[in-house]
C-alpha atoms as a PDB file:
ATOM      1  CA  UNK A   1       0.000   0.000   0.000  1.00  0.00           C
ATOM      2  CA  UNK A   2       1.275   3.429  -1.027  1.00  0.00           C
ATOM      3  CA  UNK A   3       0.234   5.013   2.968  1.00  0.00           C
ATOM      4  CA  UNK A   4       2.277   1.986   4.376  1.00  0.00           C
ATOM      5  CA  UNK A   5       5.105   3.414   1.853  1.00  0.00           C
ATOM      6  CA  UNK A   6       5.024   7.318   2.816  1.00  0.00           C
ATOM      7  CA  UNK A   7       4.621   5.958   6.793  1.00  0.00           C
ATOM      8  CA  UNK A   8       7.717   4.071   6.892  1.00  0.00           C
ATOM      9  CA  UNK A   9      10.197   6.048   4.074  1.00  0.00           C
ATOM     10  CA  UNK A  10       8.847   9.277   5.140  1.00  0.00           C
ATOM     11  CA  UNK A  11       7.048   9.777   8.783  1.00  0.00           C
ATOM     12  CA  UNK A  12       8.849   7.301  10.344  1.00  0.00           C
ATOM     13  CA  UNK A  13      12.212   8.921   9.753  1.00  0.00           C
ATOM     14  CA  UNK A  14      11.139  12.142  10.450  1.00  0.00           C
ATOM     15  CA  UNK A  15       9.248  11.020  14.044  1.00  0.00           C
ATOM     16  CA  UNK A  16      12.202   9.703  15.661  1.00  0.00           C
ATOM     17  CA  UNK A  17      14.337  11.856  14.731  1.00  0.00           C
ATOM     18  CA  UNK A  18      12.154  14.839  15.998  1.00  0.00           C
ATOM     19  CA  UNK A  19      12.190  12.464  18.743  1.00  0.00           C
ATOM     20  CA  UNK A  20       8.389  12.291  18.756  1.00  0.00           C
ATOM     21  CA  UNK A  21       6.402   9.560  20.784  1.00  0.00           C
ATOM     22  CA  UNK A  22       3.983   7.664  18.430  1.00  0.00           C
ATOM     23  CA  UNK A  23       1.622   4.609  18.105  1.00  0.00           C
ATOM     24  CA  UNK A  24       0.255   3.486  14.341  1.00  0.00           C
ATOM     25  CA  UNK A  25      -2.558   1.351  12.820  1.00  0.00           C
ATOM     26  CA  UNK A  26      -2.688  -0.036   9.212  1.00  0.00           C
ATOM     27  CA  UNK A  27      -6.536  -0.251   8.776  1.00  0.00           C
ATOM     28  CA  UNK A  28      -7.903  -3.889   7.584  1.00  0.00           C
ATOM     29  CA  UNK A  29     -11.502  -2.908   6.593  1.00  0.00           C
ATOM     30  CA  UNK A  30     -13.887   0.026   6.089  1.00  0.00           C
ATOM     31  CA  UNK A  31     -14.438   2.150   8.971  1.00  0.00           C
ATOM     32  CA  UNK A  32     -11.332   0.989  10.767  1.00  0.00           C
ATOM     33  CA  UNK A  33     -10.251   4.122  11.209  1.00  0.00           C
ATOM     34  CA  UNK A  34     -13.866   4.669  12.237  1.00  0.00           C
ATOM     35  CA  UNK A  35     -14.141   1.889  15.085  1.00  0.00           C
ATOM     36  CA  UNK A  36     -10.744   2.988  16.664  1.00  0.00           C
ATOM     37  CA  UNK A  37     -11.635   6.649  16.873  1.00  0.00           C
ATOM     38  CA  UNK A  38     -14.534   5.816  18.773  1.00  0.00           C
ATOM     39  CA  UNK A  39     -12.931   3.389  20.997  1.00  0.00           C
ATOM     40  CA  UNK A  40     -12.902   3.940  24.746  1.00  0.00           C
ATOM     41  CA  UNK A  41     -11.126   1.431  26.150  1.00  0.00           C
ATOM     42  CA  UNK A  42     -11.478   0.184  29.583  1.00  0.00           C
ATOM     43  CA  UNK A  43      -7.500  -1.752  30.020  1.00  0.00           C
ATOM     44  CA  UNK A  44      -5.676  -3.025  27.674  1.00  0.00           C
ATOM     45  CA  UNK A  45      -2.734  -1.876  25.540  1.00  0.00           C
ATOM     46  CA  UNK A  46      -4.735   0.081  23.783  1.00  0.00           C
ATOM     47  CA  UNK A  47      -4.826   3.452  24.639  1.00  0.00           C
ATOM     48  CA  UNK A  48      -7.908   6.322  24.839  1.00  0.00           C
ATOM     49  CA  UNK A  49      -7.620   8.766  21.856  1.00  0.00           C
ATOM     50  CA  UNK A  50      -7.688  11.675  24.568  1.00  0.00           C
ATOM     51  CA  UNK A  51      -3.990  10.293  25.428  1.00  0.00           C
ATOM     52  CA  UNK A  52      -2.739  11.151  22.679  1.00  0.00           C
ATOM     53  CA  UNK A  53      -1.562  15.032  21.577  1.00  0.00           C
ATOM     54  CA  UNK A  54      -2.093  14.457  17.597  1.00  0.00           C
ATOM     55  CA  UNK A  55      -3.492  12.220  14.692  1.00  0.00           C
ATOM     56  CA  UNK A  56      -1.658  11.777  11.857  1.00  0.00           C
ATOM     57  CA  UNK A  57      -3.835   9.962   8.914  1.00  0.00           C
ATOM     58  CA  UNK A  58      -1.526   8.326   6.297  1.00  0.00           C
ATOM     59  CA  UNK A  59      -4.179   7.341   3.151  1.00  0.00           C
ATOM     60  CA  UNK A  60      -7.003   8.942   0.842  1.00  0.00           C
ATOM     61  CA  UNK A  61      -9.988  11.355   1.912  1.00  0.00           C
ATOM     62  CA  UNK A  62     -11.830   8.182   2.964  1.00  0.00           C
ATOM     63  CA  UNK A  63      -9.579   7.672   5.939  1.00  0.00           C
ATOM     64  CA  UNK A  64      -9.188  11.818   6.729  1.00  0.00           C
ATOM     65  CA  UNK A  65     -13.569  11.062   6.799  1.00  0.00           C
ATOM     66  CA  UNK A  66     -13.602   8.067   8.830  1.00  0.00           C
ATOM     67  CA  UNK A  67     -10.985   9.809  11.484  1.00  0.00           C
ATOM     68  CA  UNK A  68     -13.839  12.708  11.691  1.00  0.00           C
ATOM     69  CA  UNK A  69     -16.532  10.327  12.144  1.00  0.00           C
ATOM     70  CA  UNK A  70     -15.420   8.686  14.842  1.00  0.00           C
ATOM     71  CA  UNK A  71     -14.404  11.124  16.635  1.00  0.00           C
ATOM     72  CA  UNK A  72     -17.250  12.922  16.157  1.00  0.00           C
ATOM     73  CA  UNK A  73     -19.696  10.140  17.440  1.00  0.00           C
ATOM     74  CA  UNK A  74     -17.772  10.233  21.079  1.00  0.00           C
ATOM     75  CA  UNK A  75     -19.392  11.949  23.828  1.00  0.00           C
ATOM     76  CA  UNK A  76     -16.099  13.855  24.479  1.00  0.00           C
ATOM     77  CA  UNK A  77     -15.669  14.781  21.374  1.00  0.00           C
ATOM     78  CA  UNK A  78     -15.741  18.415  21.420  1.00  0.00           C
ATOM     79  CA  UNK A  79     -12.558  18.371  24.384  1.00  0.00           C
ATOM     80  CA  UNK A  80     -10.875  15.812  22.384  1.00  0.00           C
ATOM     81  CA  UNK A  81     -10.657  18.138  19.019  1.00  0.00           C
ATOM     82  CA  UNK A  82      -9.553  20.945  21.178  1.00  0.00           C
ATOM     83  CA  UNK A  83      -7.199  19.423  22.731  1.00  0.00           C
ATOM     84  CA  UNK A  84      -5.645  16.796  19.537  1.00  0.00           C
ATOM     85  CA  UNK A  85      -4.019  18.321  16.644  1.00  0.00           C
ATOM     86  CA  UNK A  86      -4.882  16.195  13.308  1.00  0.00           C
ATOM     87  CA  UNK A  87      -2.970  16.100  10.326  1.00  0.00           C
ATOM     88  CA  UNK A  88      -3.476  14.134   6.851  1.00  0.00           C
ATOM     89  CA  UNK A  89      -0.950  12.748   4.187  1.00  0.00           C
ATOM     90  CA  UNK A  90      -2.338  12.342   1.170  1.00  0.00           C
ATOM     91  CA  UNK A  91      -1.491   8.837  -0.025  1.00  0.00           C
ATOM     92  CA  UNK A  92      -4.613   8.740  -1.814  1.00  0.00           C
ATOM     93  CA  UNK A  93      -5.902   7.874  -5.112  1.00  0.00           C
ATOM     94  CA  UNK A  94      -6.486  11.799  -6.462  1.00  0.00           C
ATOM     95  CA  UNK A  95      -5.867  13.266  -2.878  1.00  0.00           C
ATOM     96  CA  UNK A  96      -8.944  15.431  -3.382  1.00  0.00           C
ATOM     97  CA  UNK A  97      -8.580  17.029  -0.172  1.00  0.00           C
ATOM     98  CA  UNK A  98      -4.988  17.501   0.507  1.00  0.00           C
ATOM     99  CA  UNK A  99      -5.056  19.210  -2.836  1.00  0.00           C
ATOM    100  CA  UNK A 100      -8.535  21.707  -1.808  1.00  0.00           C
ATOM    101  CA  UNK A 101      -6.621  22.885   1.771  1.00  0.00           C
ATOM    102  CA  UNK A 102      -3.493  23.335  -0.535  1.00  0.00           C
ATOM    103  CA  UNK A 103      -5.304  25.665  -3.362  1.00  0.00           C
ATOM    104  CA  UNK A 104      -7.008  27.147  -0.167  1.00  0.00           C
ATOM    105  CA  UNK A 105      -3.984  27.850   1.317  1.00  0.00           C
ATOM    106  CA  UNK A 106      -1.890  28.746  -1.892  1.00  0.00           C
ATOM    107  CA  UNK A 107       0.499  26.358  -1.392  1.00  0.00           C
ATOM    108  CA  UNK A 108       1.999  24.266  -4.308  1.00  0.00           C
ATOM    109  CA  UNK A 109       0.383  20.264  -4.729  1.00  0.00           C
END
């Protein structure tokens, strides 16, 4: 997969040497990203989304939509996107998105 690509050659890199702390999934099926924004776990290893400082979605406007969803459909959601910075790579198909917040922005896609 092309996001699986741009994660490791690219972000990967570029975390540790910013020295940044970071967890990733590879989603398996639609609304993946969905599910695990929504999770609250109990225990586990996996942690709440409200531990974490950022999201960094790796894919196509799909994923970028499913990220939104699920956050969306918490009950905390409104503390969690003020308090979580997101970000997108476009590893997409056409990148529809990335390339509208660029043009937006005037920056070159």
């Amino acid at each position: 997969k092309k996001a699986v690509e741009v994660y490791e050659k690219t972000v990967v890199p570029i975390f540790d040497q910013a020295s940044v702390a970071y967890d990733y999934m590879i989603t398996t099926h639609a609304r993946h990203a969905e599910e695990r924004m929504r999770q609250q776990p109990a225990s586990g290893d996996l942690k709440d989304l409200s531990e974490y400082t950022g999201i960094v979605s790796i894919g196509g406007d799909g994923v970028v939509y499913e990220v939104m969803q699920g956050i969306h459909s918490r009950p905390d959601s409104k503390e969690i996107l003020k308090n979580i910075k997101l970000g997108m790579i476009g590893a997409g198909t056409s990148n529809g998105l990335s390339a509208s917040l660029a043009h937006a922005s005037e920056e070159h896609f």
